[in-house]
N, C-alpha and C. Protein backbone atom coordinates (compact mmCIF):
# COMPACT_ATOMS: atom_id res chain seq x y z
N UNK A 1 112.05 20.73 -167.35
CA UNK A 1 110.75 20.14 -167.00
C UNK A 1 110.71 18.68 -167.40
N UNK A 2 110.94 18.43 -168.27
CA UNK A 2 110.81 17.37 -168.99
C UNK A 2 112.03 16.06 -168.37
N UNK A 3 113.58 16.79 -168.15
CA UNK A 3 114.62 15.88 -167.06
C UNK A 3 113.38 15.94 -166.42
N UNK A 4 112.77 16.54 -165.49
CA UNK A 4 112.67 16.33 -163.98
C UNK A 4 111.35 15.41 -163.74
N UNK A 5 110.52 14.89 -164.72
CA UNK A 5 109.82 14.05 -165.19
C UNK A 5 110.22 12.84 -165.54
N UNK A 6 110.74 12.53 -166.17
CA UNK A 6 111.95 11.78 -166.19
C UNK A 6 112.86 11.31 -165.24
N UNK A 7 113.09 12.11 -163.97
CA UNK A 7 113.73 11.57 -163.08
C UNK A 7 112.92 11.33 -162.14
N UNK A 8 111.59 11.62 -162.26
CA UNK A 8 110.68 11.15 -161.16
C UNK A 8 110.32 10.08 -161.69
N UNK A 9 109.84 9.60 -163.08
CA UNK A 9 109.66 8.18 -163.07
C UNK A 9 110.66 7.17 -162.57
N UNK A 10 111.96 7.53 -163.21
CA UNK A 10 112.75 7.13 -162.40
C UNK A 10 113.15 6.14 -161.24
N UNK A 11 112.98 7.27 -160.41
CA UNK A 11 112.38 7.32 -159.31
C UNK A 11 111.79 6.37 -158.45
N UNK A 12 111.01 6.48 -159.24
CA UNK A 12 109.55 5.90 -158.60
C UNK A 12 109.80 4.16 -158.93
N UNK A 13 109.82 3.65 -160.52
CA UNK A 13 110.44 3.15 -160.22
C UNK A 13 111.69 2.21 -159.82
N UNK A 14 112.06 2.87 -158.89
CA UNK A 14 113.14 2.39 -158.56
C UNK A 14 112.53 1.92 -156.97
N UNK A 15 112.00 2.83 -156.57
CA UNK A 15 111.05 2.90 -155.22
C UNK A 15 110.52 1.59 -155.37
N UNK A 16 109.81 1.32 -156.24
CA UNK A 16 108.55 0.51 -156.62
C UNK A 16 109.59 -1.10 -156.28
N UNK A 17 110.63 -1.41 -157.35
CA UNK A 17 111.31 -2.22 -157.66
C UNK A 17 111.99 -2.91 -156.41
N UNK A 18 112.32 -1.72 -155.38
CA UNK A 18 112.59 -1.73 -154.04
C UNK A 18 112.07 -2.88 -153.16
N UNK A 19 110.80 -2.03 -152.75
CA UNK A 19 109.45 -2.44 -152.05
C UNK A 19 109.27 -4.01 -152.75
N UNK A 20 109.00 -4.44 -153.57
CA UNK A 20 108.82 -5.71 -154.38
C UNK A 20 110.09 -6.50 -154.11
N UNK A 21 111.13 -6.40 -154.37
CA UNK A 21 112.53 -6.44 -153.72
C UNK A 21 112.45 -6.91 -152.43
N UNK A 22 112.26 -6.28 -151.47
CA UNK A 22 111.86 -6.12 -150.42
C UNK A 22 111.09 -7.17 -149.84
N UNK A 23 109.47 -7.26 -150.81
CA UNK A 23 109.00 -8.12 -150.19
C UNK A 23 108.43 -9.51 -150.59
N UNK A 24 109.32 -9.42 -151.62
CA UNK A 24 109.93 -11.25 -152.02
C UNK A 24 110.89 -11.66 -151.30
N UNK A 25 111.61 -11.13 -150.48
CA UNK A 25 112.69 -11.38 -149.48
C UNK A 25 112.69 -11.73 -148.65
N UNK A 26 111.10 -10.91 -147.80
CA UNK A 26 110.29 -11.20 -146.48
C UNK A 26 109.81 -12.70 -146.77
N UNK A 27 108.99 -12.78 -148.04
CA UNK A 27 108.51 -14.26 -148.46
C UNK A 27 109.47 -15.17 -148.31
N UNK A 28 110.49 -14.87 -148.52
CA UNK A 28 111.71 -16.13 -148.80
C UNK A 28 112.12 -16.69 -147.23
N UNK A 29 112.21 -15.45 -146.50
CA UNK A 29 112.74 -15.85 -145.17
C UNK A 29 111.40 -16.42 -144.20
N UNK A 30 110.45 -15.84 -144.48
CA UNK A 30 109.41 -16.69 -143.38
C UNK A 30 109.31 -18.15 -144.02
N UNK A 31 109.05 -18.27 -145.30
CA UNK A 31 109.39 -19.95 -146.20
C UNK A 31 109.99 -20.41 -145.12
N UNK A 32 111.33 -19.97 -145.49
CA UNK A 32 112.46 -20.81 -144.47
C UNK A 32 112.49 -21.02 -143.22
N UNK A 33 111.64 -19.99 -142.57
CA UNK A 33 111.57 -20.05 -141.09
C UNK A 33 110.50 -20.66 -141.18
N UNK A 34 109.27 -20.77 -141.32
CA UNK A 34 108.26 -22.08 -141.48
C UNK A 34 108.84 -23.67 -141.56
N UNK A 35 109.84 -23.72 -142.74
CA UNK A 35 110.37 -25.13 -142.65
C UNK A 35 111.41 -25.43 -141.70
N UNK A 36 112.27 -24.23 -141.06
CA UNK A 36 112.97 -24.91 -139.74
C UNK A 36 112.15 -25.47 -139.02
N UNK A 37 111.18 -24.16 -138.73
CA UNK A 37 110.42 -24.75 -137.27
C UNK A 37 109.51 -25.62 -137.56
N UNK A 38 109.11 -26.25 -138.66
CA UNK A 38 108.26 -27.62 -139.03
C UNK A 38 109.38 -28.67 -138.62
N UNK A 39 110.82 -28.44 -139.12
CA UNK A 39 112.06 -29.80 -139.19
C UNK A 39 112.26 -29.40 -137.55
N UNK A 40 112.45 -28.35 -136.83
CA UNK A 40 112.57 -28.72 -135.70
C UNK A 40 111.72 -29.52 -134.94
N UNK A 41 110.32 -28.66 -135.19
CA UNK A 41 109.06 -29.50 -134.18
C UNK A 41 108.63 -30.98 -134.34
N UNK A 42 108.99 -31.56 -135.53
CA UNK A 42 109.37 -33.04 -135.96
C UNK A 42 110.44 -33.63 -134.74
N UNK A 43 111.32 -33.08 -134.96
CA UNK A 43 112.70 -33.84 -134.06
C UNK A 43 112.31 -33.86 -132.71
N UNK A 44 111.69 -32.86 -132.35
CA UNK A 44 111.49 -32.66 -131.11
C UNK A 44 110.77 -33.65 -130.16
N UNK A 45 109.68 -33.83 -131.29
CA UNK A 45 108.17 -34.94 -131.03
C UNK A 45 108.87 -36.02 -130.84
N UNK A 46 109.65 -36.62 -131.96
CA UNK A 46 110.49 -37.95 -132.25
C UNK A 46 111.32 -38.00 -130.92
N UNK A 47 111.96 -37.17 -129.87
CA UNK A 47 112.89 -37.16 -128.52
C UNK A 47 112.10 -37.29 -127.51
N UNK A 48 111.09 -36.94 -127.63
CA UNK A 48 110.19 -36.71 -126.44
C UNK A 48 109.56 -38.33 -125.74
């Protein structure tokens, strides 16, 4: 009883750690995709 309590916190988190994981990652890549497409839409204006 007590393992299996234990392996559900576990568990969980690990789940948890995941998801957060996860979605500091999402944050990182739209960042970056925000500042391409700001440095692109700059260059673009400047050709036109």
């Amino acid at each position: 009883m007590i393992k299996t309590l234990i392996r559900l916190k576990i568990l969980k988190f690990i789940l948890i750690s995941g998801a957060s994981a996860a979605y500091a990652f999402k944050k990182y890549c739209d960042k970056k995709n925000k500042e391409k497409v700001k440095k692109d839409g700059k260059t673009s204006l400047l050709t036109r």
